[in-house]
C-alpha atoms as a PDB file:
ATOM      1  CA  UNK A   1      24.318 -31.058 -11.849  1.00  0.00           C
ATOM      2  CA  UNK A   2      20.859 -29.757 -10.147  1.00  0.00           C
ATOM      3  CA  UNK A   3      18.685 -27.801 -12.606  1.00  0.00           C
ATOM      4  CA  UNK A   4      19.083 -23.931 -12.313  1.00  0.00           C
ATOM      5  CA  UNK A   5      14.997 -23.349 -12.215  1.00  0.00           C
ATOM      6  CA  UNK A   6      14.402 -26.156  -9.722  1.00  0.00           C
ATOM      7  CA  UNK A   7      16.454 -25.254  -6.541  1.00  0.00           C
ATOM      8  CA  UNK A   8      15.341 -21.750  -7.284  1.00  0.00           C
ATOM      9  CA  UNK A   9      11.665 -23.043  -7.139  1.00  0.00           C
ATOM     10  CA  UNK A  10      12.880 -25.014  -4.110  1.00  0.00           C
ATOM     11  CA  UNK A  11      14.053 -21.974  -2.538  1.00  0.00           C
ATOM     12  CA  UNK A  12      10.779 -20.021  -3.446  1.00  0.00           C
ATOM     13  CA  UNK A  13       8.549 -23.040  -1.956  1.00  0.00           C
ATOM     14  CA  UNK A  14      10.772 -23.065   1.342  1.00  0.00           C
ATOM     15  CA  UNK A  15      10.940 -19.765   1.997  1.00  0.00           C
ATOM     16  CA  UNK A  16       8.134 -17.541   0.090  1.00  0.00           C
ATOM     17  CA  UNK A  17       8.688 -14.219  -1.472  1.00  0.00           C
ATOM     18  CA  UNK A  18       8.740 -10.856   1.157  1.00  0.00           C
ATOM     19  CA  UNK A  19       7.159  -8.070  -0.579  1.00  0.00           C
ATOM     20  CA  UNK A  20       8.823  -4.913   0.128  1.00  0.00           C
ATOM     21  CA  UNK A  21       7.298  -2.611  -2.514  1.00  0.00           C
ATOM     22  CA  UNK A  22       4.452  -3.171  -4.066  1.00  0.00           C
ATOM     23  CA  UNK A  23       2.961  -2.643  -7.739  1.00  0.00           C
ATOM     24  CA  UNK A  24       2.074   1.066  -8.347  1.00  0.00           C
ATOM     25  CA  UNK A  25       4.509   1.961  -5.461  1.00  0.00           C
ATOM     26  CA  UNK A  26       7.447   4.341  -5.959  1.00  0.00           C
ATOM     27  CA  UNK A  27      11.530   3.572  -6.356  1.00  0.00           C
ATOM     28  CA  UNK A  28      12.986   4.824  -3.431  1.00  0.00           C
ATOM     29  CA  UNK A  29      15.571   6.753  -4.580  1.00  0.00           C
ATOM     30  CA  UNK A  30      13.663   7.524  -7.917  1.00  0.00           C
ATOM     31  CA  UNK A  31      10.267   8.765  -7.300  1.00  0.00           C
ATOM     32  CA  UNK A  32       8.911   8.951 -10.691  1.00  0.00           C
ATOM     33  CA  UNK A  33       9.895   4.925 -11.278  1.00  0.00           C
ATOM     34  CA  UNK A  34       7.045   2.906 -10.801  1.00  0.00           C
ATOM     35  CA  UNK A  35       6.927  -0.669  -9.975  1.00  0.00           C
ATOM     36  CA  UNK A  36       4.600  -2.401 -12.194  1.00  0.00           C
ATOM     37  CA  UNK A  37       4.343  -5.858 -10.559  1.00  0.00           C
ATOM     38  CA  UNK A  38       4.851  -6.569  -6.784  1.00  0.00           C
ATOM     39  CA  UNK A  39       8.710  -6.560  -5.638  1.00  0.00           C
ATOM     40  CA  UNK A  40      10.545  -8.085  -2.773  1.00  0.00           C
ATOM     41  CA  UNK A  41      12.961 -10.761  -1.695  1.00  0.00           C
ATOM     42  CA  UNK A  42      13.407 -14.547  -0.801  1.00  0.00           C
ATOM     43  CA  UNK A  43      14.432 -14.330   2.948  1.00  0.00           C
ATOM     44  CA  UNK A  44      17.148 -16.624   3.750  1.00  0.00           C
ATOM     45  CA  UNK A  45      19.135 -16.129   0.394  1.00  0.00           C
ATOM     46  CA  UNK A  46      21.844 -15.012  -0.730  1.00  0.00           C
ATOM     47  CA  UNK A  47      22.808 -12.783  -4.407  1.00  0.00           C
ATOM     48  CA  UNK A  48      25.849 -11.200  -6.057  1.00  0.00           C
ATOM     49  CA  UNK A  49      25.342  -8.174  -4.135  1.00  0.00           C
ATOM     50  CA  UNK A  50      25.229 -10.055  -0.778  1.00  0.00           C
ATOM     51  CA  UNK A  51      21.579  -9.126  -0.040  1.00  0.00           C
ATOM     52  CA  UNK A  52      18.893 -11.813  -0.575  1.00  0.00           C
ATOM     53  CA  UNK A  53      17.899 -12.668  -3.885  1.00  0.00           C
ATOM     54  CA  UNK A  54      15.766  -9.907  -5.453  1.00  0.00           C
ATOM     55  CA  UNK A  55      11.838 -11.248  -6.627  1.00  0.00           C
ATOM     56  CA  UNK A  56       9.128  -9.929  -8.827  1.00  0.00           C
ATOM     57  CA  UNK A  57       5.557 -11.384  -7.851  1.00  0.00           C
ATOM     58  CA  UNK A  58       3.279 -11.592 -10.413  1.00  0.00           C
ATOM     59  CA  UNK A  59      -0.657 -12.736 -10.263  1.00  0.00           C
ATOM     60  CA  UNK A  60      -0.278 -16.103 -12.463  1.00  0.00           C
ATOM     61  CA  UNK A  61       1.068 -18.213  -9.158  1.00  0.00           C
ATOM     62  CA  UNK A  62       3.252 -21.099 -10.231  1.00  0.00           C
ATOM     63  CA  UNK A  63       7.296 -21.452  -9.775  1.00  0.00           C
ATOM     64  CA  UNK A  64       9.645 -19.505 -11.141  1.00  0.00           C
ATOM     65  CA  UNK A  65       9.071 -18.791 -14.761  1.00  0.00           C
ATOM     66  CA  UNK A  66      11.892 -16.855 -15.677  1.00  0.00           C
ATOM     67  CA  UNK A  67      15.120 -14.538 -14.274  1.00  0.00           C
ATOM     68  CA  UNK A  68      15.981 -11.111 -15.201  1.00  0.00           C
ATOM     69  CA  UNK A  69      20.171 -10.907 -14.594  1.00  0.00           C
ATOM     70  CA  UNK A  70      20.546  -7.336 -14.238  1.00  0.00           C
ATOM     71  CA  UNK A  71      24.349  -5.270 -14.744  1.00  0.00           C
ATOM     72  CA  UNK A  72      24.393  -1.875 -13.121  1.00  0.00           C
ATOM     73  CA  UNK A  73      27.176   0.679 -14.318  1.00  0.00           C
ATOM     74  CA  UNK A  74      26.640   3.332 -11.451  1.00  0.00           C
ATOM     75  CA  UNK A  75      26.877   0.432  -8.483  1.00  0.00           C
ATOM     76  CA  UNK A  76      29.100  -2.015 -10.264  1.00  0.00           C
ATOM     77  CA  UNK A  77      27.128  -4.705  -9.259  1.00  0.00           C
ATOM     78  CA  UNK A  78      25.674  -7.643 -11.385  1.00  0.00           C
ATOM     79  CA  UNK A  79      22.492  -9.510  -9.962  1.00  0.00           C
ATOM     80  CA  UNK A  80      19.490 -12.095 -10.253  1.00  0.00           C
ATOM     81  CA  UNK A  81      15.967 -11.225  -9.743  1.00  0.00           C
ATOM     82  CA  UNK A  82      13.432 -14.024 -10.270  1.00  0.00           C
ATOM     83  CA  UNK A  83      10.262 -13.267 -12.010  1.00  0.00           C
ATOM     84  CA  UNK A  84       7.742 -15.500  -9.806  1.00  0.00           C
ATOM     85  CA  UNK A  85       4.449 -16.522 -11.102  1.00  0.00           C
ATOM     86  CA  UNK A  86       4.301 -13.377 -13.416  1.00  0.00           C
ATOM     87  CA  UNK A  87       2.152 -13.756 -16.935  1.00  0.00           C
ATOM     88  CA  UNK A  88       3.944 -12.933 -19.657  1.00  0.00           C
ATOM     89  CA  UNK A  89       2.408  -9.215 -19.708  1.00  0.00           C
ATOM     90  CA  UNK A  90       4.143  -8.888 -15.872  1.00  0.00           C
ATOM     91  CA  UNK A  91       7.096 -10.200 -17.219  1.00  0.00           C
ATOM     92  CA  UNK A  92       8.015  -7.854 -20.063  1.00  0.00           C
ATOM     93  CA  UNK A  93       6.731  -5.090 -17.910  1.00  0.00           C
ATOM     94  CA  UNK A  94       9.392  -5.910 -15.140  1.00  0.00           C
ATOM     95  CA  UNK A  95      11.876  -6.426 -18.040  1.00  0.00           C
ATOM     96  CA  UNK A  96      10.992  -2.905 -19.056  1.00  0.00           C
ATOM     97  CA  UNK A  97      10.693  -1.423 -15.867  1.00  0.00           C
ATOM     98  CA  UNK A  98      14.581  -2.409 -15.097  1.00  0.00           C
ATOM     99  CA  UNK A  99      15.439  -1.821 -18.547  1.00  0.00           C
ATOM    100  CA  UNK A 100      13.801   1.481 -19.501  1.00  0.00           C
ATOM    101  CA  UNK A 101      13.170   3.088 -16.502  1.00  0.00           C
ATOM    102  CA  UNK A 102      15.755   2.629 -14.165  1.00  0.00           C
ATOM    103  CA  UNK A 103      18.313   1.994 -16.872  1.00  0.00           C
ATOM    104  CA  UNK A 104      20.001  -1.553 -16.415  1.00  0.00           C
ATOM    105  CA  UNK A 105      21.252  -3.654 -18.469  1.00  0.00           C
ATOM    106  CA  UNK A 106      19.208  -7.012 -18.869  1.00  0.00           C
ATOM    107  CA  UNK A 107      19.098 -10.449 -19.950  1.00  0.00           C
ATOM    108  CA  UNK A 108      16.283 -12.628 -19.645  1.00  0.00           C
ATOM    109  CA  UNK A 109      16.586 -16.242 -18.400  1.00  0.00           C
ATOM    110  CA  UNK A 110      13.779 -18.381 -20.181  1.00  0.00           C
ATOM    111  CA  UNK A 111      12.609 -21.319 -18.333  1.00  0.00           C
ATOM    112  CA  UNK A 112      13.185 -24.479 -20.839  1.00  0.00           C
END
């Protein structure tokens, strides 16, 4: 059975990550939610929620280091975003970020 982190890496190295909103930019439908690390998507992909799969870009470069699955009670909707070269300090800010700010509930995916 292939390794969950490796064919999301392969599908990171194929097709990059498409920054829609970047850090220090606003929420769309919540102005006062801040994004503090770069956010976007992996074009070609597929998540829960039908759209492509949901990325944070962090600074460190590397693979994948980690994935935040994310449950949201007002949509209904469970989904993946990958945490993509972040540090550790971009991590637990995007973990907080979904968490705190916009309210979601969140478990981390460690890399082995």
């Amino acid at each position: 059975m292939p390794d969950f982190f490796a064919v999301v890496d392969d599908l990171v190295r194929r097709a990059g990550v498409v920054v829609e909103r970047r850090r220090g930019s606003a929420h769309p439908r919540f102005p006062d939610a801040v994004y503090p690390v770069d956010y976007g998507h992996v074009p070609g992909t597929a998540g829960g929620d039908g759209a492509e799969l949901d990325a944070f870009l962090g600074t460190a470069g590397g693979g994948v280091r980690a994935a935040l699955v994310t449950a949201d009670p007002g949509k209904g909707d469970v989904e993946v975003k990958l945490l993509v070269g972040c540090s550790p300090a971009e991590e637990e800010a995007a973990e907080r970020f979904l968490r705190d700010t916009l309210r979601l509930g969140v478990h981390r995916l460690a890399r082995p």
